[in-house]
ModelCIF file with pLDDT and N, C-alpha, C, O atoms, coordinates in Angstrom:
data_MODEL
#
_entry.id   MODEL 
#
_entity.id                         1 
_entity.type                       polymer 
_entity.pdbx_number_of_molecules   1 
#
_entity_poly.entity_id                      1 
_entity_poly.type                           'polypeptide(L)' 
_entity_poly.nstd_linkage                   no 
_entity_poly.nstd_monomer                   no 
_entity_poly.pdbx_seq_one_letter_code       
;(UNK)(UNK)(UNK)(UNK)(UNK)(UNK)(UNK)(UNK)(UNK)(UNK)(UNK)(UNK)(UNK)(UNK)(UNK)(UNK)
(UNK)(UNK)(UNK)(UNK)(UNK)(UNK)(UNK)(UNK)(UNK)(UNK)(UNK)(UNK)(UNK)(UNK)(UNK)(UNK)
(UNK)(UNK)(UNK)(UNK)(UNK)
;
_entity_poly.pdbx_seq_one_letter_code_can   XXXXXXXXXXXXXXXXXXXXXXXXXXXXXXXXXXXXX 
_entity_poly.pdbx_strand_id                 A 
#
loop_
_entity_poly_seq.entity_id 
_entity_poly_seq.num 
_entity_poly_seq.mon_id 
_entity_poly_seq.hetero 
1 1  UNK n 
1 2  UNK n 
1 3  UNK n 
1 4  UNK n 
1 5  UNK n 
1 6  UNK n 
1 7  UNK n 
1 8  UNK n 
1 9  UNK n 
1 10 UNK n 
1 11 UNK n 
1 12 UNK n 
1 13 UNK n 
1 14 UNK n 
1 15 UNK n 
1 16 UNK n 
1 17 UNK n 
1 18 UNK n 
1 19 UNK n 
1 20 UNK n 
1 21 UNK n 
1 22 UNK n 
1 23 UNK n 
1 24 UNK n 
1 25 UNK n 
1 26 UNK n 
1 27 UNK n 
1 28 UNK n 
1 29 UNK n 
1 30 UNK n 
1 31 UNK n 
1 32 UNK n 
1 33 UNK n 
1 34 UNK n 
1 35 UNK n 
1 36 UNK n 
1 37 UNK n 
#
_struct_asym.id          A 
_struct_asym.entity_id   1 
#
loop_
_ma_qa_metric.id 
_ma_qa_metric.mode 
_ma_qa_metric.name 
_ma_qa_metric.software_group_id 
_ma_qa_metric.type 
1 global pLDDT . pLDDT 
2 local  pLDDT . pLDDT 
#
_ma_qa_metric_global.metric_id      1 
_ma_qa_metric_global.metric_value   95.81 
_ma_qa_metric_global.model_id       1 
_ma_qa_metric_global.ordinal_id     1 
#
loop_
_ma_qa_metric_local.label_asym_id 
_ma_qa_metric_local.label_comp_id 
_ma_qa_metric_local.label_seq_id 
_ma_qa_metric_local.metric_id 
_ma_qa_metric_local.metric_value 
_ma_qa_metric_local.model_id 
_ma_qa_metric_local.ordinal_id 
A UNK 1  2 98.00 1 1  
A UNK 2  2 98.00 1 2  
A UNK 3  2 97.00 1 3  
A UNK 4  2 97.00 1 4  
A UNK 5  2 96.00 1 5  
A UNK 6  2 97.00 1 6  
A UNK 7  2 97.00 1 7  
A UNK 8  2 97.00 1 8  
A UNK 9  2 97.00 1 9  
A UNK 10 2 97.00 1 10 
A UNK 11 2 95.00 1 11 
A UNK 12 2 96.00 1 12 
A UNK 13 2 95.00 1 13 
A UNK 14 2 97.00 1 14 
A UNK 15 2 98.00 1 15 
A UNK 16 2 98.00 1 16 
A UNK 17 2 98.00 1 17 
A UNK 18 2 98.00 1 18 
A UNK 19 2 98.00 1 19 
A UNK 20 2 98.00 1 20 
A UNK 21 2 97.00 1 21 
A UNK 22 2 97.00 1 22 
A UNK 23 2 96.00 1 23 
A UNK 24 2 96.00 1 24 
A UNK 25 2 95.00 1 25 
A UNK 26 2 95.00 1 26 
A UNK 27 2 95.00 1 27 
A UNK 28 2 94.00 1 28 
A UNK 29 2 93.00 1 29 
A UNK 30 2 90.00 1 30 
A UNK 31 2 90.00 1 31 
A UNK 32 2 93.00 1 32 
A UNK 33 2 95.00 1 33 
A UNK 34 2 94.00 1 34 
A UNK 35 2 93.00 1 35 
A UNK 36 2 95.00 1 36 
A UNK 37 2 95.00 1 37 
#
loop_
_atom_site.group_PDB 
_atom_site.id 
_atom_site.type_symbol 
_atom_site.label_atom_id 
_atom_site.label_alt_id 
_atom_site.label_comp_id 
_atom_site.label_asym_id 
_atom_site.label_entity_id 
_atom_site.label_seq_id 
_atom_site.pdbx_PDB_ins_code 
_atom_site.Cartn_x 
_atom_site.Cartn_y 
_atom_site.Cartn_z 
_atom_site.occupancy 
_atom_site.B_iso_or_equiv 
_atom_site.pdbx_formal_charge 
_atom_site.auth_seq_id 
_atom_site.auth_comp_id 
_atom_site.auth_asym_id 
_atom_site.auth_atom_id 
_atom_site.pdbx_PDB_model_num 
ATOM 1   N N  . UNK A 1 1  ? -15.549 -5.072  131.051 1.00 98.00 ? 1  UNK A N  1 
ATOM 2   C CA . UNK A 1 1  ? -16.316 -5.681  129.974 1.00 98.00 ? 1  UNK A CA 1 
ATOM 3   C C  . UNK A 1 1  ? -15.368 -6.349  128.984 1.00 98.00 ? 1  UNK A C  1 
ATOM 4   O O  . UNK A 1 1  ? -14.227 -5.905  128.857 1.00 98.00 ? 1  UNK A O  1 
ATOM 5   N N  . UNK A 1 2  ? -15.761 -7.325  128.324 1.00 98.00 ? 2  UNK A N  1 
ATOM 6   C CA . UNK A 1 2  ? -14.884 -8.500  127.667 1.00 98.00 ? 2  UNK A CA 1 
ATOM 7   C C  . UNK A 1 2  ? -15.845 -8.367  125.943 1.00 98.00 ? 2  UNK A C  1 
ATOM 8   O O  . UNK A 1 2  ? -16.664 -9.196  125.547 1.00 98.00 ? 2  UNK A O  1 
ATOM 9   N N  . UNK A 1 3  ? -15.445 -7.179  125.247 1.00 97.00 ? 3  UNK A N  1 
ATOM 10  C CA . UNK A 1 3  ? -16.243 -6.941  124.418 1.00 97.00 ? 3  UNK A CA 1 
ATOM 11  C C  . UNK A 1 3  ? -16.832 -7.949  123.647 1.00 97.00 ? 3  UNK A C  1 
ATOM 12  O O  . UNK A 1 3  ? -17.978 -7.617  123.345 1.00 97.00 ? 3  UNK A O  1 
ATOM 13  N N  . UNK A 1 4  ? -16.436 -9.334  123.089 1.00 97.00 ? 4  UNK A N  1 
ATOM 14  C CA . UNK A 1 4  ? -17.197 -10.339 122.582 1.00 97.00 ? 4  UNK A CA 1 
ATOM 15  C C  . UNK A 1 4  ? -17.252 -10.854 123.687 1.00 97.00 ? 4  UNK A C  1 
ATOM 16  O O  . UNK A 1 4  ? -18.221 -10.578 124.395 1.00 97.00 ? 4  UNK A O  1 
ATOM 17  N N  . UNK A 1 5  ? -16.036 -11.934 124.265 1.00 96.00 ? 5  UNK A N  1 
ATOM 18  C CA . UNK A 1 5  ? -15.959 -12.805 125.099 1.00 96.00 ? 5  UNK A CA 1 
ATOM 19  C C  . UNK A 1 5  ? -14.449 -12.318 125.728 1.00 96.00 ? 5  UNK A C  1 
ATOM 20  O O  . UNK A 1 5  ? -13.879 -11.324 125.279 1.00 96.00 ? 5  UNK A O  1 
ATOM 21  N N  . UNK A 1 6  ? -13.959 -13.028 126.665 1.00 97.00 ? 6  UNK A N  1 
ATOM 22  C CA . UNK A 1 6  ? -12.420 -13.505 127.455 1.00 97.00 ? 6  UNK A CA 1 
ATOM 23  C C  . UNK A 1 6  ? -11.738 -13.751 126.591 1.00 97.00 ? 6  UNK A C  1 
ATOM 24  O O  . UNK A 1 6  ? -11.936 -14.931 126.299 1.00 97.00 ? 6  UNK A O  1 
ATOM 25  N N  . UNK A 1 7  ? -10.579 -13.071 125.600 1.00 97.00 ? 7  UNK A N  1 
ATOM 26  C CA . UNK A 1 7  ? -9.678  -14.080 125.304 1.00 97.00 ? 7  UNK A CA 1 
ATOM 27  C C  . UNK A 1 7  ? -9.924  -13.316 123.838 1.00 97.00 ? 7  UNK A C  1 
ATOM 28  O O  . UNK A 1 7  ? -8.970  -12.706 123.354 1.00 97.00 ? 7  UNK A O  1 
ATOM 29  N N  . UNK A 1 8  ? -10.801 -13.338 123.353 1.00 97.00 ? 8  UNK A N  1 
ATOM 30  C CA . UNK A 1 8  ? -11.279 -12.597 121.798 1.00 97.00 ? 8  UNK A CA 1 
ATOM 31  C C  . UNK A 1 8  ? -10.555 -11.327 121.454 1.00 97.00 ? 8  UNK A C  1 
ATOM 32  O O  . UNK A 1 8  ? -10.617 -10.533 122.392 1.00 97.00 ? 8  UNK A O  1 
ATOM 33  N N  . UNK A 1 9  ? -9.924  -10.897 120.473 1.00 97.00 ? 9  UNK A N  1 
ATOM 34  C CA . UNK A 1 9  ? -9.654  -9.695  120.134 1.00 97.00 ? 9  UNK A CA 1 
ATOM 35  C C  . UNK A 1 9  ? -10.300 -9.417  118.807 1.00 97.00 ? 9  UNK A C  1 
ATOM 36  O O  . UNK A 1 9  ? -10.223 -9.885  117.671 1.00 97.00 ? 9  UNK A O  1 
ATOM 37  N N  . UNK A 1 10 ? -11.290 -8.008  119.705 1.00 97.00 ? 10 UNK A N  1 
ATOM 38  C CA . UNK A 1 10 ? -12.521 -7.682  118.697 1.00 97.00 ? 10 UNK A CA 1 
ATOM 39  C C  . UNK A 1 10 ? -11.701 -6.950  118.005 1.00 97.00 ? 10 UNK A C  1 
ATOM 40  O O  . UNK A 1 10 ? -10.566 -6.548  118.261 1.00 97.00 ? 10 UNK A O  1 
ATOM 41  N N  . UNK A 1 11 ? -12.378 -6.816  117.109 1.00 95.00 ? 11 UNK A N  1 
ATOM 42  C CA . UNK A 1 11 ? -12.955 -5.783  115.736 1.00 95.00 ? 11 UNK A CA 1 
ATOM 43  C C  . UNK A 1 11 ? -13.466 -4.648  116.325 1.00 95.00 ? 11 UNK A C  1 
ATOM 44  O O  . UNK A 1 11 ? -13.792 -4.599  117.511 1.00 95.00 ? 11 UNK A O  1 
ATOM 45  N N  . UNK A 1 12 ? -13.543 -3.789  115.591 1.00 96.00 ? 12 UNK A N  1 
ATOM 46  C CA . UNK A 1 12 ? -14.514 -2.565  115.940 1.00 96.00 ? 12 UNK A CA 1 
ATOM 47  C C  . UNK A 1 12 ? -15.686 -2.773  115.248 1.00 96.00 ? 12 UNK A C  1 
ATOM 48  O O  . UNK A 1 12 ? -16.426 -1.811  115.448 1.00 96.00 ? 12 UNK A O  1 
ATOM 49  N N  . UNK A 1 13 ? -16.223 -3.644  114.479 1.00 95.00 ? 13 UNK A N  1 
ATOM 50  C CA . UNK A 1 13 ? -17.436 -3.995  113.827 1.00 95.00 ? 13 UNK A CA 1 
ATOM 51  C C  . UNK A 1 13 ? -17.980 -5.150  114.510 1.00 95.00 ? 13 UNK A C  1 
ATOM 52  O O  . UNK A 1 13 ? -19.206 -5.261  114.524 1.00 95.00 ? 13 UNK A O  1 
ATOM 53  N N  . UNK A 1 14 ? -17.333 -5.945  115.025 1.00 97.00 ? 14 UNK A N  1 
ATOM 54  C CA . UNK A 1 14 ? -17.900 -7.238  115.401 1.00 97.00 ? 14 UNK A CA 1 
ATOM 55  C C  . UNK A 1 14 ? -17.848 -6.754  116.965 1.00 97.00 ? 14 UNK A C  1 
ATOM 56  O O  . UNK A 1 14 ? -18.832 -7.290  117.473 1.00 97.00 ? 14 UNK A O  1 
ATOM 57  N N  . UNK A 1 15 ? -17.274 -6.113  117.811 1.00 98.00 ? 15 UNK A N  1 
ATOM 58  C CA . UNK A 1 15 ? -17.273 -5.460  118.732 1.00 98.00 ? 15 UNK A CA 1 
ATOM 59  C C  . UNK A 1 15 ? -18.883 -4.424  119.440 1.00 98.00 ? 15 UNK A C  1 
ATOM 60  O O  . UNK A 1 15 ? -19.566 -4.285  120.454 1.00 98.00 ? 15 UNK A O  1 
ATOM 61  N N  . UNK A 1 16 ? -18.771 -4.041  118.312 1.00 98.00 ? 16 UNK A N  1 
ATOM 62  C CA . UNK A 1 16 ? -20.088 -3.139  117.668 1.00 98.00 ? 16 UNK A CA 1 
ATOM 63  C C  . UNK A 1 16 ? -21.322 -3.818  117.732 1.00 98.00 ? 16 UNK A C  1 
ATOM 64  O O  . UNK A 1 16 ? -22.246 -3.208  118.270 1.00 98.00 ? 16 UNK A O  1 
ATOM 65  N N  . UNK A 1 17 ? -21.534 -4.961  117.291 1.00 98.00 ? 17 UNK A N  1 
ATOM 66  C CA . UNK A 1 17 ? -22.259 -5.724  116.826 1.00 98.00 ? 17 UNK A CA 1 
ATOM 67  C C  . UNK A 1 17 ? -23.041 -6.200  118.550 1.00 98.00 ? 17 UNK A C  1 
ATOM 68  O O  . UNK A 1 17 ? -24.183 -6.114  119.002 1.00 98.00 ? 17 UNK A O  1 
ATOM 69  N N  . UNK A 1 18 ? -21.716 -6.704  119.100 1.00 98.00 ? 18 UNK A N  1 
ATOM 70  C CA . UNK A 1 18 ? -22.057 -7.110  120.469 1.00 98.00 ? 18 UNK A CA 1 
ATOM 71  C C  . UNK A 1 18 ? -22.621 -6.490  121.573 1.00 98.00 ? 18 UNK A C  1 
ATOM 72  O O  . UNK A 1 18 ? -23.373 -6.947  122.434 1.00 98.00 ? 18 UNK A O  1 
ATOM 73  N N  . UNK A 1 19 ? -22.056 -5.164  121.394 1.00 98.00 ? 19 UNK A N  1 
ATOM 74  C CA . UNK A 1 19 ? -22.408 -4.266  121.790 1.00 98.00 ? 19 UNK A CA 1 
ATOM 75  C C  . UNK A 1 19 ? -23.873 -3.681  121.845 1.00 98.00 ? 19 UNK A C  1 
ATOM 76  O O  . UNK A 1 19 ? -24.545 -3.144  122.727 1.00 98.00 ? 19 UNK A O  1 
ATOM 77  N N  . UNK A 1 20 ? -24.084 -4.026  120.484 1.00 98.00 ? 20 UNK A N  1 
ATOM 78  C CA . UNK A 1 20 ? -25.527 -3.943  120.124 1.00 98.00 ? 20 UNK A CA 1 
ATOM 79  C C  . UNK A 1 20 ? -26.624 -5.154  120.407 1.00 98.00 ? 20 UNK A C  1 
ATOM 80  O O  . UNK A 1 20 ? -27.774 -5.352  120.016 1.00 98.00 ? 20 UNK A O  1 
ATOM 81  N N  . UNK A 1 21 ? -25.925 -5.701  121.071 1.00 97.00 ? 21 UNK A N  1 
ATOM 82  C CA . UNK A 1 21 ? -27.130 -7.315  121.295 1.00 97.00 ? 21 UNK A CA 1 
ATOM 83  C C  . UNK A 1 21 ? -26.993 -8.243  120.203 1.00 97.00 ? 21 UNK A C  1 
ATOM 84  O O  . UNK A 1 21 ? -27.886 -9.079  120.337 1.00 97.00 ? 21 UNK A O  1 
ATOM 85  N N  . UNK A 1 22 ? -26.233 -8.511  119.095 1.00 97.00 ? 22 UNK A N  1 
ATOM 86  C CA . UNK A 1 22 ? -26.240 -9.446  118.143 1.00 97.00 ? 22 UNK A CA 1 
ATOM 87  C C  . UNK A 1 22 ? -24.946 -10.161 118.558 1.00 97.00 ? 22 UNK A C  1 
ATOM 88  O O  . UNK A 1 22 ? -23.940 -9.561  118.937 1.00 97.00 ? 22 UNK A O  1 
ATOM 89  N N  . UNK A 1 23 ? -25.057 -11.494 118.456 1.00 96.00 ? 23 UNK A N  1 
ATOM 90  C CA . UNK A 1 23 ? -23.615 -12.504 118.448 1.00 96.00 ? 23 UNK A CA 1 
ATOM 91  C C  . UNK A 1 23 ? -22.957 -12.106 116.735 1.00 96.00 ? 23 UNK A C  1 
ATOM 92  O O  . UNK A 1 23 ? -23.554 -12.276 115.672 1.00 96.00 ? 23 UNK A O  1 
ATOM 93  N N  . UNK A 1 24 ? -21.550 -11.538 116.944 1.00 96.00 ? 24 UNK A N  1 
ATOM 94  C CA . UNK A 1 24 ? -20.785 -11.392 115.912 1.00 96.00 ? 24 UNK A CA 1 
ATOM 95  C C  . UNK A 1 24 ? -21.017 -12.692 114.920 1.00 96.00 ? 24 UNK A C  1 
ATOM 96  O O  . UNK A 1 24 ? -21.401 -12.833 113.759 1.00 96.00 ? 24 UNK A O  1 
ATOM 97  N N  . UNK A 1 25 ? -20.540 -13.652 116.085 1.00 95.00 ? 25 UNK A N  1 
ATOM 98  C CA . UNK A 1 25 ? -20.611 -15.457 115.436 1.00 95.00 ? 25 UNK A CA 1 
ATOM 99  C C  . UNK A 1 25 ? -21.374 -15.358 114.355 1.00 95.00 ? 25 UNK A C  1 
ATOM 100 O O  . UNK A 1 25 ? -21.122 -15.841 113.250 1.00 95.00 ? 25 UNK A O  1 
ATOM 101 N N  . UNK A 1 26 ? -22.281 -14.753 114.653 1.00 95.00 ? 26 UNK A N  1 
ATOM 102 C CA . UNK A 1 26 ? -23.828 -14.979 113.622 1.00 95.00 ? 26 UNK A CA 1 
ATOM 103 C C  . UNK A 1 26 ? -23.904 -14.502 112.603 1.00 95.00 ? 26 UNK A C  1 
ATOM 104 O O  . UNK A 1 26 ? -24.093 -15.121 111.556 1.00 95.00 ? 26 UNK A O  1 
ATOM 105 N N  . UNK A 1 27 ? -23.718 -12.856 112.761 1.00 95.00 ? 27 UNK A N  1 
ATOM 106 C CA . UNK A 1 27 ? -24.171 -11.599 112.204 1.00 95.00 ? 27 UNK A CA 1 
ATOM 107 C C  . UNK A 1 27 ? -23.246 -11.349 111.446 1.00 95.00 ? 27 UNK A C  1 
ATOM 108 O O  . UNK A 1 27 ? -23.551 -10.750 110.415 1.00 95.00 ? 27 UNK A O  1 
ATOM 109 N N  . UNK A 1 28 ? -22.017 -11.653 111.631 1.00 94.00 ? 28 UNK A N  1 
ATOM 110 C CA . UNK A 1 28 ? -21.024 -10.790 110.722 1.00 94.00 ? 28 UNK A CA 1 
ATOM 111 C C  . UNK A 1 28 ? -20.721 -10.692 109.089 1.00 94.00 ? 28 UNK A C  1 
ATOM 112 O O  . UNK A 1 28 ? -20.257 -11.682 108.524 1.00 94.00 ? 28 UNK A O  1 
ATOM 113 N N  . UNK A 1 29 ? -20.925 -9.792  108.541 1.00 93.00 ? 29 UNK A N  1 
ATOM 114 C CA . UNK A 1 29 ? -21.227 -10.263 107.283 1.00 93.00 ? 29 UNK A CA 1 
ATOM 115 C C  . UNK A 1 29 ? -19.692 -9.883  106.742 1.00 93.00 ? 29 UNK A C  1 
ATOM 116 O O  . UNK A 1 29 ? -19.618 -9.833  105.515 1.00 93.00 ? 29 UNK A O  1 
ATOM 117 N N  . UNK A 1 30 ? -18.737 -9.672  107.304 1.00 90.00 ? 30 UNK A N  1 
ATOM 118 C CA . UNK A 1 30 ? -17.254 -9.329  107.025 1.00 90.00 ? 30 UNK A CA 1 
ATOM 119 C C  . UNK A 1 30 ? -17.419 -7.540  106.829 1.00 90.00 ? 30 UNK A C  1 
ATOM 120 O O  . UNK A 1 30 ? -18.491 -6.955  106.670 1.00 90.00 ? 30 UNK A O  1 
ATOM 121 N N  . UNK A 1 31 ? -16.089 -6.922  106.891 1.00 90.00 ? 31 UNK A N  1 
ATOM 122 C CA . UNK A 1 31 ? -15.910 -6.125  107.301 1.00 90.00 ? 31 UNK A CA 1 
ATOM 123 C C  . UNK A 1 31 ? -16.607 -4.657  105.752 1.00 90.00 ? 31 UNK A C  1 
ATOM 124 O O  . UNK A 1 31 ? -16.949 -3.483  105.897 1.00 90.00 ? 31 UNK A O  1 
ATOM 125 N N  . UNK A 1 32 ? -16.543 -5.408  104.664 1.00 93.00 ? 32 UNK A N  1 
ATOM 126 C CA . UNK A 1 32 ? -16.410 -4.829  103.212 1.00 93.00 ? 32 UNK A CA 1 
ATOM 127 C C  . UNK A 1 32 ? -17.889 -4.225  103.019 1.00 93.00 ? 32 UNK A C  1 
ATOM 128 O O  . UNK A 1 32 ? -18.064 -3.052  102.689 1.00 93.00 ? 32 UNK A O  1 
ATOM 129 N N  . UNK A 1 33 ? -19.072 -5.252  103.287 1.00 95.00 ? 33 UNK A N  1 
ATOM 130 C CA . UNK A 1 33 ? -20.310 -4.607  103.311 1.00 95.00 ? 33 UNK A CA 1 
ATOM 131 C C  . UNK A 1 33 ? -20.556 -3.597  104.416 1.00 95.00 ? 33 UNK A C  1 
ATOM 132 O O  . UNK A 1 33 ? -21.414 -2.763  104.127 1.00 95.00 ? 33 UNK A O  1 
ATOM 133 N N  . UNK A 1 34 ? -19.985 -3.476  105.653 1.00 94.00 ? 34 UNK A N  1 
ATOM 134 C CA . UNK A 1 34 ? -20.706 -2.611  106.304 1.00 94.00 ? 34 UNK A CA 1 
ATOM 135 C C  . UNK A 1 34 ? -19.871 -0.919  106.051 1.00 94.00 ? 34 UNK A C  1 
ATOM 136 O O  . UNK A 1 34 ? -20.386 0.168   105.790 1.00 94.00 ? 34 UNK A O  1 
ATOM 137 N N  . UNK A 1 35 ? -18.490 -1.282  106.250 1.00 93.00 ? 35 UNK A N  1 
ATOM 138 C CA . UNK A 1 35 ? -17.901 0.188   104.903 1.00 93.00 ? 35 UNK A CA 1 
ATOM 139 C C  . UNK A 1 35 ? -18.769 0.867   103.855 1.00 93.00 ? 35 UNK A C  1 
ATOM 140 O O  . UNK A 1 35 ? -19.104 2.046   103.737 1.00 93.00 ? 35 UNK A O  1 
ATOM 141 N N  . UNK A 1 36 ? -19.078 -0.386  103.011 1.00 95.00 ? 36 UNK A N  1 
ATOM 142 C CA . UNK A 1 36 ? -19.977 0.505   101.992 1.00 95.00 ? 36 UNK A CA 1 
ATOM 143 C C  . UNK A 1 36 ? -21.279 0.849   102.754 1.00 95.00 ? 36 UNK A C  1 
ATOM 144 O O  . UNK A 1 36 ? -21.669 2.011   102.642 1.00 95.00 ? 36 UNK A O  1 
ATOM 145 N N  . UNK A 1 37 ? -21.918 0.100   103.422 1.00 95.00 ? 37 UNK A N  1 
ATOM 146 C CA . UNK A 1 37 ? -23.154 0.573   103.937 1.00 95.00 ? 37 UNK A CA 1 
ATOM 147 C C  . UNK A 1 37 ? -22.806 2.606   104.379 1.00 95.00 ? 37 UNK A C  1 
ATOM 148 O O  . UNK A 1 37 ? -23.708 3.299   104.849 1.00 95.00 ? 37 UNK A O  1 
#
């Protein structure tokens, strides 16, 4: 498995994200809001 795509070096949030069915591209609201969440 190519956690975003080929070639990408995920995040563990944007990784996450993909993981979950959402395009990072889209969704990511940077790393600071989902900490506090």
């Amino acid at each position: 498995l190519d956690p975003i795509r080929p070639g990408v070096r995920p995040g563990s949030d944007t990784a996450h994200l993909a993981l979950l069915g959402y395009d990072p591209f889209e969704v990511y609201p940077g790393r600071g809001p989902l900490e506090a969440l």
